[in-house]
PDB file of N, CA and C in Angstrom:
ATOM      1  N   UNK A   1     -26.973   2.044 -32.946  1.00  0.00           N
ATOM      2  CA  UNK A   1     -28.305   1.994 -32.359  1.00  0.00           C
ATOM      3  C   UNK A   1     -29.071   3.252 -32.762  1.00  0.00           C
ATOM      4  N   UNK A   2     -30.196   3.346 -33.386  1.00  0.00           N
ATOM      5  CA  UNK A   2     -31.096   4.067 -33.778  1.00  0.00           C
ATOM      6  C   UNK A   2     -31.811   4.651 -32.115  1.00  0.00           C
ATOM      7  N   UNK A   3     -32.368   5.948 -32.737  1.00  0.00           N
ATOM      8  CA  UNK A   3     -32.849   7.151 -31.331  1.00  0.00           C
ATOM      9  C   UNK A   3     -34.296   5.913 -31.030  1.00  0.00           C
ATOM     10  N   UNK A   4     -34.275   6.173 -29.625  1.00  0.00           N
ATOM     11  CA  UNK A   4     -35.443   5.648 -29.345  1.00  0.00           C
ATOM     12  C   UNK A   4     -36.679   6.248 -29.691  1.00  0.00           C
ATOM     13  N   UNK A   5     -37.686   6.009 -30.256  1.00  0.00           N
ATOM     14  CA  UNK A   5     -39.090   6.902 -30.389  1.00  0.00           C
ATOM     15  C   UNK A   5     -40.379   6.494 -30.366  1.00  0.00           C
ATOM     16  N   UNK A   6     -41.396   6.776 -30.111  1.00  0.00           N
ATOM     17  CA  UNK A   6     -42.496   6.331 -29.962  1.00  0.00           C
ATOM     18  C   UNK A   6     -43.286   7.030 -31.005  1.00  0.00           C
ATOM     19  N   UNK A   7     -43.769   5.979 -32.683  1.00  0.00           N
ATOM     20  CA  UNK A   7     -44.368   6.394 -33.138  1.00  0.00           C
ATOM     21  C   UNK A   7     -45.650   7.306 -33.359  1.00  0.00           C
ATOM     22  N   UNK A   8     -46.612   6.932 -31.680  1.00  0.00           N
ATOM     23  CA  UNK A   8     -47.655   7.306 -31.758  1.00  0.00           C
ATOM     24  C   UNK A   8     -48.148   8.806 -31.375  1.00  0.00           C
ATOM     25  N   UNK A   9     -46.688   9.560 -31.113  1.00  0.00           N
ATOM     26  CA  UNK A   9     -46.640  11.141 -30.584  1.00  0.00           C
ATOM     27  C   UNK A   9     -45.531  11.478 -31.518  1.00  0.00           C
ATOM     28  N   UNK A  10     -46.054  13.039 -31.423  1.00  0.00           N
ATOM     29  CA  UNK A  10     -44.818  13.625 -32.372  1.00  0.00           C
ATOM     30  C   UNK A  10     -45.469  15.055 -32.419  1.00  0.00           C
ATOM     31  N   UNK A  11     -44.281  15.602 -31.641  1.00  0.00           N
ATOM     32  CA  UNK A  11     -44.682  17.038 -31.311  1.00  0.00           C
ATOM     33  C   UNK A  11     -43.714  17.925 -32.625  1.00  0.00           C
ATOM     34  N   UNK A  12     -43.351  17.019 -33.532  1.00  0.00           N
ATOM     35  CA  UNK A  12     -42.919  18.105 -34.902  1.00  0.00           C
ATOM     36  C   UNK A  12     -40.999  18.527 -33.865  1.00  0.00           C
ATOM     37  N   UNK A  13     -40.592  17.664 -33.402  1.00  0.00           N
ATOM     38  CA  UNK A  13     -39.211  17.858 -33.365  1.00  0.00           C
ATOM     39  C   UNK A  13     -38.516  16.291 -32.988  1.00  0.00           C
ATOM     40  N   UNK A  14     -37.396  16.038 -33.683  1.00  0.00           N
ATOM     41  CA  UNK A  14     -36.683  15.161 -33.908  1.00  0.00           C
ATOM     42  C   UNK A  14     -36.097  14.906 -32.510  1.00  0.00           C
ATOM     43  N   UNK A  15     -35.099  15.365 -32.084  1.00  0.00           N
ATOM     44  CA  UNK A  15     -34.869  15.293 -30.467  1.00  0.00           C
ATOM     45  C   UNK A  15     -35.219  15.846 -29.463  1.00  0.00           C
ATOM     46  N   UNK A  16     -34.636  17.068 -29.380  1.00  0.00           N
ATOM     47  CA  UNK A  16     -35.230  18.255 -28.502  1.00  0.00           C
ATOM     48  C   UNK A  16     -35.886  19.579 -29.269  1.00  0.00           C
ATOM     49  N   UNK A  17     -36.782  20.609 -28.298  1.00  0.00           N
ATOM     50  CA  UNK A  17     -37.484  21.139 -28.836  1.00  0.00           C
ATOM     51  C   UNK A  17     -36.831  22.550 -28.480  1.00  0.00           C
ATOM     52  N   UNK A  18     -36.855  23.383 -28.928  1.00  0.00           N
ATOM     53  CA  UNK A  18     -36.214  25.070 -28.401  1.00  0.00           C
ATOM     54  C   UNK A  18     -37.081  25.504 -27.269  1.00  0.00           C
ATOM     55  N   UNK A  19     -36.430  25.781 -26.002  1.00  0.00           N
ATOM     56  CA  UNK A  19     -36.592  26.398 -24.936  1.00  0.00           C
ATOM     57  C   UNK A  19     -38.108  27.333 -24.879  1.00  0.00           C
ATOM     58  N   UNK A  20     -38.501  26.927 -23.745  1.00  0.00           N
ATOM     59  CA  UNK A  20     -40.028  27.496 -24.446  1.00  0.00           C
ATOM     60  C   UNK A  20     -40.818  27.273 -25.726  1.00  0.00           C
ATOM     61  N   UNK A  21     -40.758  25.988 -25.631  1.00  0.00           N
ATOM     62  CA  UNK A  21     -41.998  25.864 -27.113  1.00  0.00           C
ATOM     63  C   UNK A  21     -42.912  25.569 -26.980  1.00  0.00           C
ATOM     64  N   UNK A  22     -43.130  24.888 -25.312  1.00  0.00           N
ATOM     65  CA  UNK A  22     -44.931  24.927 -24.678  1.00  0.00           C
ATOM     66  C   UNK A  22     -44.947  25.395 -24.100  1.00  0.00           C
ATOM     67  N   UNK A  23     -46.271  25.444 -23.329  1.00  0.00           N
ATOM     68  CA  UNK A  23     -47.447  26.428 -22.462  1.00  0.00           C
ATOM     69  C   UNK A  23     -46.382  26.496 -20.862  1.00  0.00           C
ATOM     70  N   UNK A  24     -46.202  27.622 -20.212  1.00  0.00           N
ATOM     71  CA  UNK A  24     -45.927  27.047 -19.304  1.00  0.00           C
ATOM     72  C   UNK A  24     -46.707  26.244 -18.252  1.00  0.00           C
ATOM     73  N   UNK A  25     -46.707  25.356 -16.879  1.00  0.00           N
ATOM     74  CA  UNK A  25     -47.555  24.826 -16.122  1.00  0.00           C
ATOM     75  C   UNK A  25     -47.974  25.618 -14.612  1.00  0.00           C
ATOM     76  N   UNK A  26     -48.855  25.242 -14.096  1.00  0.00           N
ATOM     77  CA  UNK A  26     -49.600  26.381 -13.446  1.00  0.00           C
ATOM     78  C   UNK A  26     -48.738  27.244 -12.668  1.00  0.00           C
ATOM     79  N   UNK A  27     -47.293  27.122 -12.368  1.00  0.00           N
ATOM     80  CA  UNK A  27     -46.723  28.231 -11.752  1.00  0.00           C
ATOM     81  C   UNK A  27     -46.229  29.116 -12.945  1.00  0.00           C
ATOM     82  N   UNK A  28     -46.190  29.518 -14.035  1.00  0.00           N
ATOM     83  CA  UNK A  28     -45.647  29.842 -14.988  1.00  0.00           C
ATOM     84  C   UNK A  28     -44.354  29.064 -15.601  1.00  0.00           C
ATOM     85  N   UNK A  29     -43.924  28.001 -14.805  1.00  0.00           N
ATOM     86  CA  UNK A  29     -42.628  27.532 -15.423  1.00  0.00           C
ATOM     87  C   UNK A  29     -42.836  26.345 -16.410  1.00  0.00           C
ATOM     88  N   UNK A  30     -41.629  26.864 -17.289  1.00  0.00           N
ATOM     89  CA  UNK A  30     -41.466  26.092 -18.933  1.00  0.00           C
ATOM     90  C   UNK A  30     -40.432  24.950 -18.763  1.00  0.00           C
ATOM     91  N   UNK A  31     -40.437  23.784 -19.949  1.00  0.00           N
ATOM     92  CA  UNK A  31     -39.613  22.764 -20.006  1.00  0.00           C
ATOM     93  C   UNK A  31     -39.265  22.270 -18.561  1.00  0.00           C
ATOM     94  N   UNK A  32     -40.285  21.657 -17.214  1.00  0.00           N
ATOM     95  CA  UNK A  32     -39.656  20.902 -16.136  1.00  0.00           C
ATOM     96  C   UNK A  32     -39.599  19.601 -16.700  1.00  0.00           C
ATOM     97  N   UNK A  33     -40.052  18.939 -17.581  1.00  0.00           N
ATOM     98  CA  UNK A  33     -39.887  17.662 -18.032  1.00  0.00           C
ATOM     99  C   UNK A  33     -39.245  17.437 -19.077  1.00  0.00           C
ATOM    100  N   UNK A  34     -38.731  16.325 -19.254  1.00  0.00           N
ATOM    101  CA  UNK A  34     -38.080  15.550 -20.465  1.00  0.00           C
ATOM    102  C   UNK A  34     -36.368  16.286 -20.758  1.00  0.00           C
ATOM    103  N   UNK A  35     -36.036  17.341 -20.297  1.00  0.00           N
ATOM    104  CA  UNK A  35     -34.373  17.870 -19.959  1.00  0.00           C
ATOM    105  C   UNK A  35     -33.522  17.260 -20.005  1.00  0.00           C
ATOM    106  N   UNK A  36     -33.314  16.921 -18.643  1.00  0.00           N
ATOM    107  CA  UNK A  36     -32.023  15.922 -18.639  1.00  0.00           C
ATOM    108  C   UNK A  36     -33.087  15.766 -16.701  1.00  0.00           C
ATOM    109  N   UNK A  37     -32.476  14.324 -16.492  1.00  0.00           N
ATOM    110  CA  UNK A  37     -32.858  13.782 -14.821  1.00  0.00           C
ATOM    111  C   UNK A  37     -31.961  14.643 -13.954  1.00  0.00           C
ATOM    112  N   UNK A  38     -32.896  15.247 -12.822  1.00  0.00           N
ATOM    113  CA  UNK A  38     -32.045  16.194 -11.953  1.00  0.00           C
ATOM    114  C   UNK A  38     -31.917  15.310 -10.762  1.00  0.00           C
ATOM    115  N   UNK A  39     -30.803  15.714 -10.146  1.00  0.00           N
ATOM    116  CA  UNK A  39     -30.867  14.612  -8.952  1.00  0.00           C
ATOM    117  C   UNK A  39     -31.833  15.160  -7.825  1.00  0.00           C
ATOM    118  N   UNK A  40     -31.923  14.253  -6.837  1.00  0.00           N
ATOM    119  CA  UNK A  40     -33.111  15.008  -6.246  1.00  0.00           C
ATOM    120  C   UNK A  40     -32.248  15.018  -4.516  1.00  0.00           C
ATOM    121  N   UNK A  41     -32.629  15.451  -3.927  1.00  0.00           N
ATOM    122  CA  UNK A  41     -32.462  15.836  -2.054  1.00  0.00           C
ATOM    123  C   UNK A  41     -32.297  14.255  -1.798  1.00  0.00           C
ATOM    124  N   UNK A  42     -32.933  13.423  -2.002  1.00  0.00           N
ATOM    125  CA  UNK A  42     -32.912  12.211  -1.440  1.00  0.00           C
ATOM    126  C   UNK A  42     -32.126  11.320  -1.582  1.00  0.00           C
ATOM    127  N   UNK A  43     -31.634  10.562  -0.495  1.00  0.00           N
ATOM    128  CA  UNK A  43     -30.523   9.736  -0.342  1.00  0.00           C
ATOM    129  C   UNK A  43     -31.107   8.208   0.019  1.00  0.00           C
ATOM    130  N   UNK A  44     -30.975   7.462  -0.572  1.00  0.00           N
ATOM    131  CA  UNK A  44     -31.629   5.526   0.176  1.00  0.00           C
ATOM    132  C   UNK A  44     -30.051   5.290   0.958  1.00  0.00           C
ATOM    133  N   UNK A  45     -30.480   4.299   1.680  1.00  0.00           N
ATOM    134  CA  UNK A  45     -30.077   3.504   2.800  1.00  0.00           C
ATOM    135  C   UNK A  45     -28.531   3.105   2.097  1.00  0.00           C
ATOM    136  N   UNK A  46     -28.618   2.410   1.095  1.00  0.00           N
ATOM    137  CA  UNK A  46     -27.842   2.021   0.033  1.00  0.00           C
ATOM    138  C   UNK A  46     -26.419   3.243  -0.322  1.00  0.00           C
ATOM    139  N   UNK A  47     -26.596   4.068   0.179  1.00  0.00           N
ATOM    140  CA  UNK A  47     -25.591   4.950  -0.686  1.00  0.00           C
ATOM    141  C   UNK A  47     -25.720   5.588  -1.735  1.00  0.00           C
ATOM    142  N   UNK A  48     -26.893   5.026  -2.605  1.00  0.00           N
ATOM    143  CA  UNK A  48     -27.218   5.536  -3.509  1.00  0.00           C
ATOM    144  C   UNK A  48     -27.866   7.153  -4.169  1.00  0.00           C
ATOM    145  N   UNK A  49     -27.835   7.506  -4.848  1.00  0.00           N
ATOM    146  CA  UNK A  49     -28.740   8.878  -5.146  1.00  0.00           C
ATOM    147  C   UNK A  49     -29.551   8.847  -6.455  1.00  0.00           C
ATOM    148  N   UNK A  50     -30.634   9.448  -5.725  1.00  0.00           N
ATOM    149  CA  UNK A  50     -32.141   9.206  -6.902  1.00  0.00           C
ATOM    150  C   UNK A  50     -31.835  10.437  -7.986  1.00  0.00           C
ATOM    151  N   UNK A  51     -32.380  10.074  -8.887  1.00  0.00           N
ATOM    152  CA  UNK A  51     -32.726  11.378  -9.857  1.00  0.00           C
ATOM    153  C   UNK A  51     -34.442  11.470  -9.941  1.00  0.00           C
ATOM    154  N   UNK A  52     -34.728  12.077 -10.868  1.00  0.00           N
ATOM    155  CA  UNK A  52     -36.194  12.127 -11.387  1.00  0.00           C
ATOM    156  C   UNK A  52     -36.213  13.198 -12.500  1.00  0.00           C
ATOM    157  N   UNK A  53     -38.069  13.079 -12.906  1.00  0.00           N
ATOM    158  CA  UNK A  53     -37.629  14.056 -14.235  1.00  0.00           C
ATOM    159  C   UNK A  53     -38.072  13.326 -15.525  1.00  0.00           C
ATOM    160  N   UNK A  54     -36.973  12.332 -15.815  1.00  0.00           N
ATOM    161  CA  UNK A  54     -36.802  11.947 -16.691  1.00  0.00           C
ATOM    162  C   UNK A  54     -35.630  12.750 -17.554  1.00  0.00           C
ATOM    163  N   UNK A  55     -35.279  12.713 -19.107  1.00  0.00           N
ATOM    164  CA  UNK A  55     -34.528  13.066 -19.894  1.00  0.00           C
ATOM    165  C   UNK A  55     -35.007  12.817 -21.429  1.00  0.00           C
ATOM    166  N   UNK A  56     -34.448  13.312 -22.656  1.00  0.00           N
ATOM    167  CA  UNK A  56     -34.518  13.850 -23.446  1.00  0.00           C
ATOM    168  C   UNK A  56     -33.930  11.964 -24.238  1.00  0.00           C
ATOM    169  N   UNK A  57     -33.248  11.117 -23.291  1.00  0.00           N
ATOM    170  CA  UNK A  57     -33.206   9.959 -24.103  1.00  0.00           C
ATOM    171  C   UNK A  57     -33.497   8.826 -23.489  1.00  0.00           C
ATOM    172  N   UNK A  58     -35.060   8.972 -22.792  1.00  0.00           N
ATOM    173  CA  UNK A  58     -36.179   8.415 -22.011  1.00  0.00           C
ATOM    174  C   UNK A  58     -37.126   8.028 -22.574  1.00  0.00           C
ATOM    175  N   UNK A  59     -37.741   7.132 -22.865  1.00  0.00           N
ATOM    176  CA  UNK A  59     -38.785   6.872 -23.079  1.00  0.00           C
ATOM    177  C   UNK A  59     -39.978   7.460 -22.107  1.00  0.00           C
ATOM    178  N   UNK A  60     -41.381   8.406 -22.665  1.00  0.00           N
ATOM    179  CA  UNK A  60     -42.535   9.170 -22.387  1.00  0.00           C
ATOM    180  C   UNK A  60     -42.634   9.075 -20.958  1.00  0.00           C
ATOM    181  N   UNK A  61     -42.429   7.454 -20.346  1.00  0.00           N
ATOM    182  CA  UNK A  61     -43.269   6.983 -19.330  1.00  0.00           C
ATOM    183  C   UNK A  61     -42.025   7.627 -18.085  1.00  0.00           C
ATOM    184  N   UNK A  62     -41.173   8.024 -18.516  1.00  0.00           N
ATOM    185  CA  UNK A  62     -40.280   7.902 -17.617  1.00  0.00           C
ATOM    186  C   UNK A  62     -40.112   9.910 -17.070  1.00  0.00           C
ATOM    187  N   UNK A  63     -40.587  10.732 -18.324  1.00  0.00           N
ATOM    188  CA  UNK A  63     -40.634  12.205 -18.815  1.00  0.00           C
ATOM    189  C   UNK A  63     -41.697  12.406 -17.085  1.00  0.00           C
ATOM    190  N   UNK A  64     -41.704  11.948 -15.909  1.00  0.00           N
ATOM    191  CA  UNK A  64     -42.760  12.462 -15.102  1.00  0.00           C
ATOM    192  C   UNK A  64     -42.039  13.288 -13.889  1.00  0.00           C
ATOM    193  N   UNK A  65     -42.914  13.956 -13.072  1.00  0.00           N
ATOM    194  CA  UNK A  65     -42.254  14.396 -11.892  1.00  0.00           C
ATOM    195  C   UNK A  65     -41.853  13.276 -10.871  1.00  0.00           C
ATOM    196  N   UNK A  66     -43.117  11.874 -11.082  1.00  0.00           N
ATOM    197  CA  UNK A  66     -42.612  10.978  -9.887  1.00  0.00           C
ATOM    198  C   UNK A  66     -41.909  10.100 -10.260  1.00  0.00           C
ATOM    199  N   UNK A  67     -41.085  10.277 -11.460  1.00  0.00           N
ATOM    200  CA  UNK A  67     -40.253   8.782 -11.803  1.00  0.00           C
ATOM    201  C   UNK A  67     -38.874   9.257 -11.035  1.00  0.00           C
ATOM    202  N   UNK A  68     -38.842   8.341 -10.721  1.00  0.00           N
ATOM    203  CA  UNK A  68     -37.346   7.760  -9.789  1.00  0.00           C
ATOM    204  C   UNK A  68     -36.521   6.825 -10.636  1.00  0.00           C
ATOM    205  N   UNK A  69     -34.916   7.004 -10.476  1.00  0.00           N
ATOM    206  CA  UNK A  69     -34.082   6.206 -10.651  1.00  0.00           C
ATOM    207  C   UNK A  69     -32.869   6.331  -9.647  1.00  0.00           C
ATOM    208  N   UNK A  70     -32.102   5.483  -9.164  1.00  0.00           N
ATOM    209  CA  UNK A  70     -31.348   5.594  -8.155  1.00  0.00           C
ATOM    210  C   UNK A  70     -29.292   5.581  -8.736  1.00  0.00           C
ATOM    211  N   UNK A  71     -28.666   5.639  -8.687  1.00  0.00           N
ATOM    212  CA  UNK A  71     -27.289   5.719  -9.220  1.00  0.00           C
ATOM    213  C   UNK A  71     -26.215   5.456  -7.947  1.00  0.00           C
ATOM    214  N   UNK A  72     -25.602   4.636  -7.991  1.00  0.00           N
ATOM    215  CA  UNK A  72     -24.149   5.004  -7.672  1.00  0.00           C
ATOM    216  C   UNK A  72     -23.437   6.186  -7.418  1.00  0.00           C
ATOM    217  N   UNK A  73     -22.757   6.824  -6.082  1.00  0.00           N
ATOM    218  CA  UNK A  73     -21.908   7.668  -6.607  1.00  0.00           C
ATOM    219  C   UNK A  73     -20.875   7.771  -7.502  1.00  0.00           C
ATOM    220  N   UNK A  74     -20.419   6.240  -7.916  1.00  0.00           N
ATOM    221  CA  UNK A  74     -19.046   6.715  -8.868  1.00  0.00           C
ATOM    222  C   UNK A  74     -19.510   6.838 -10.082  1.00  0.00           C
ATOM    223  N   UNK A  75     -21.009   6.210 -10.466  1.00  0.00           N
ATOM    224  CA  UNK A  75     -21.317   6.173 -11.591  1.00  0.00           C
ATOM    225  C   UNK A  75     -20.881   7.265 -12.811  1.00  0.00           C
ATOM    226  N   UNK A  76     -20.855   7.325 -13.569  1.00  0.00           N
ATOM    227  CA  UNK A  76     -20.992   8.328 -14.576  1.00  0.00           C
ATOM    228  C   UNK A  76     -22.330   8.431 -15.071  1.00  0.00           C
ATOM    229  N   UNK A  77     -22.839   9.645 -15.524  1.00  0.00           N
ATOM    230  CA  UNK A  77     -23.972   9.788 -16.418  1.00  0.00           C
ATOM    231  C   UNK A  77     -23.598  11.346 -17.042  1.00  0.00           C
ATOM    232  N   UNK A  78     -24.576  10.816 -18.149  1.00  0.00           N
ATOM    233  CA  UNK A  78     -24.367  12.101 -19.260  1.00  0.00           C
ATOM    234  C   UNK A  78     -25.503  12.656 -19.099  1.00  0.00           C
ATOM    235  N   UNK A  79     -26.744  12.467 -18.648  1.00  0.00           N
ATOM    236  CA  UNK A  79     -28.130  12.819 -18.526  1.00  0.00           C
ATOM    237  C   UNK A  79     -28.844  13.259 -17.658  1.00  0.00           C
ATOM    238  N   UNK A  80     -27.836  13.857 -16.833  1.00  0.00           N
ATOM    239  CA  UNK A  80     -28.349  14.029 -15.126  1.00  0.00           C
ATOM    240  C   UNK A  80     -28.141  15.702 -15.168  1.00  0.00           C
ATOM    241  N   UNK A  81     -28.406  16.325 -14.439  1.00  0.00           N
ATOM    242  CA  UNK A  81     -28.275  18.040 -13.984  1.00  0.00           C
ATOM    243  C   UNK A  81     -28.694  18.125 -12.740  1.00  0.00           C
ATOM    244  N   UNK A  82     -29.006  19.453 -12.606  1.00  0.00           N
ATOM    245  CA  UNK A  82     -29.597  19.675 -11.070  1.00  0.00           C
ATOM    246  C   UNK A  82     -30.419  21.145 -11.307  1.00  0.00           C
ATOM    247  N   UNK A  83     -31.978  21.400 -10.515  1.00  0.00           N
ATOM    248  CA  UNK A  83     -32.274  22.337 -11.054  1.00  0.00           C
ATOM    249  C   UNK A  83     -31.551  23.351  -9.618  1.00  0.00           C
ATOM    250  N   UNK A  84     -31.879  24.670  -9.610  1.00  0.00           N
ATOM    251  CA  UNK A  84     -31.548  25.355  -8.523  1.00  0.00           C
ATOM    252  C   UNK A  84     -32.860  25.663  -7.976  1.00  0.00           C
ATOM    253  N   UNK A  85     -32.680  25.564  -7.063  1.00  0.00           N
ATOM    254  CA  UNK A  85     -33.919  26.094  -6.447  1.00  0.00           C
ATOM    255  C   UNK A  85     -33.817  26.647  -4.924  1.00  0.00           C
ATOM    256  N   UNK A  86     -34.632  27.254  -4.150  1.00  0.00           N
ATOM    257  CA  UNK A  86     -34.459  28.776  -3.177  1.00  0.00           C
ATOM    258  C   UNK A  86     -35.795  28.220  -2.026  1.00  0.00           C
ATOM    259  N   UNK A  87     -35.370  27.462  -1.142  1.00  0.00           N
ATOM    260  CA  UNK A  87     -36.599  27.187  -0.107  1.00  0.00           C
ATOM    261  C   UNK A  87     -36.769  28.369   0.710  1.00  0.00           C
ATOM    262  N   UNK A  88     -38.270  29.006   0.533  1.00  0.00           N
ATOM    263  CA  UNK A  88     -38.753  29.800   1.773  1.00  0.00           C
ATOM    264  C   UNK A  88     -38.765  29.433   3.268  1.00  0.00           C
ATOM    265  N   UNK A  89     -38.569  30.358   3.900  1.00  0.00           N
ATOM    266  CA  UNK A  89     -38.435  30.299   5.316  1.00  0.00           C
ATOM    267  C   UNK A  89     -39.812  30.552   5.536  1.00  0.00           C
ATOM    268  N   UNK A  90     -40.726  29.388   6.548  1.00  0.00           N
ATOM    269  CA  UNK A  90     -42.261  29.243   6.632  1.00  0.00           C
ATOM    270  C   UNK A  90     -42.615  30.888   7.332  1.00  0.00           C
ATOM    271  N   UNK A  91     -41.435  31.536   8.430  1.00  0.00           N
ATOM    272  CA  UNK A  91     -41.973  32.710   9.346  1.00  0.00           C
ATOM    273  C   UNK A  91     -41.894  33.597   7.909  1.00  0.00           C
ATOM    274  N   UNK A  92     -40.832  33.839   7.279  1.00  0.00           N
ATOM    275  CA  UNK A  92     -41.035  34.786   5.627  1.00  0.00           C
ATOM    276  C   UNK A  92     -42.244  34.947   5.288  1.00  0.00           C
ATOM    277  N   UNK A  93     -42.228  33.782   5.194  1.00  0.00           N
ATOM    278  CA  UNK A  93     -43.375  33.759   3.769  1.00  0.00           C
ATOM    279  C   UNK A  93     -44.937  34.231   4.494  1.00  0.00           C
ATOM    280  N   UNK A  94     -44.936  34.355   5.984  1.00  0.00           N
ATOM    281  CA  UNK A  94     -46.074  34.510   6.372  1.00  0.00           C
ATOM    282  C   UNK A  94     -46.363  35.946   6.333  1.00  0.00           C
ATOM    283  N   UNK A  95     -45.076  36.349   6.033  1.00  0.00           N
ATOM    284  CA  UNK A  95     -45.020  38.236   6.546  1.00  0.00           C
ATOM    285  C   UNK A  95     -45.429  38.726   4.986  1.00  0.00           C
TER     286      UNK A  95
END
């Protein structure tokens, strides 16, 4: 099976692009899209666990902050990560 691609874009790299090769977005942070799907906090009824994001062997539409996909825990995937991230405490952040 040939890479999936969408003729009508082409940012001048074949799969992935080197770390920082665009602008960052308004908080200063680089590459949040198209990575690999991070799983997200959220759990459905089902057992299941969402990712979002998108990944690097996604088609464009999928490269967003609000795309959702849901998984199995036993599933396997090769395309998933997790970012880290540090929630403020609301009384902190006021000081």
């Amino acid at each position: 099976m040939g890479h999936l691609r969408d003729t009508r874009i082409d940012d001048g790299h074949f799969l992935t692009s080197p770390v920082g090769s665009y602008a960052p977005n308004a908080w200063g942070l680089h590459d949040m899209h198209g990575n690999v799907w991070e799983w997200t906090r959220t759990a459905s009824t089902a057992g299941r666990m969402f990712v979002g994001g998108g990944s690097w062997r996604d088609r464009p539409h999928r490269a967003t902050a609000g795309f959702r996909l849901d998984y199995r825990p036993y599933h396997k995937v090769f395309n998933v990560g997790f970012r880290v991230t540090c929630e403020i405490d609301a009384e902190l952040a006021r000081r």
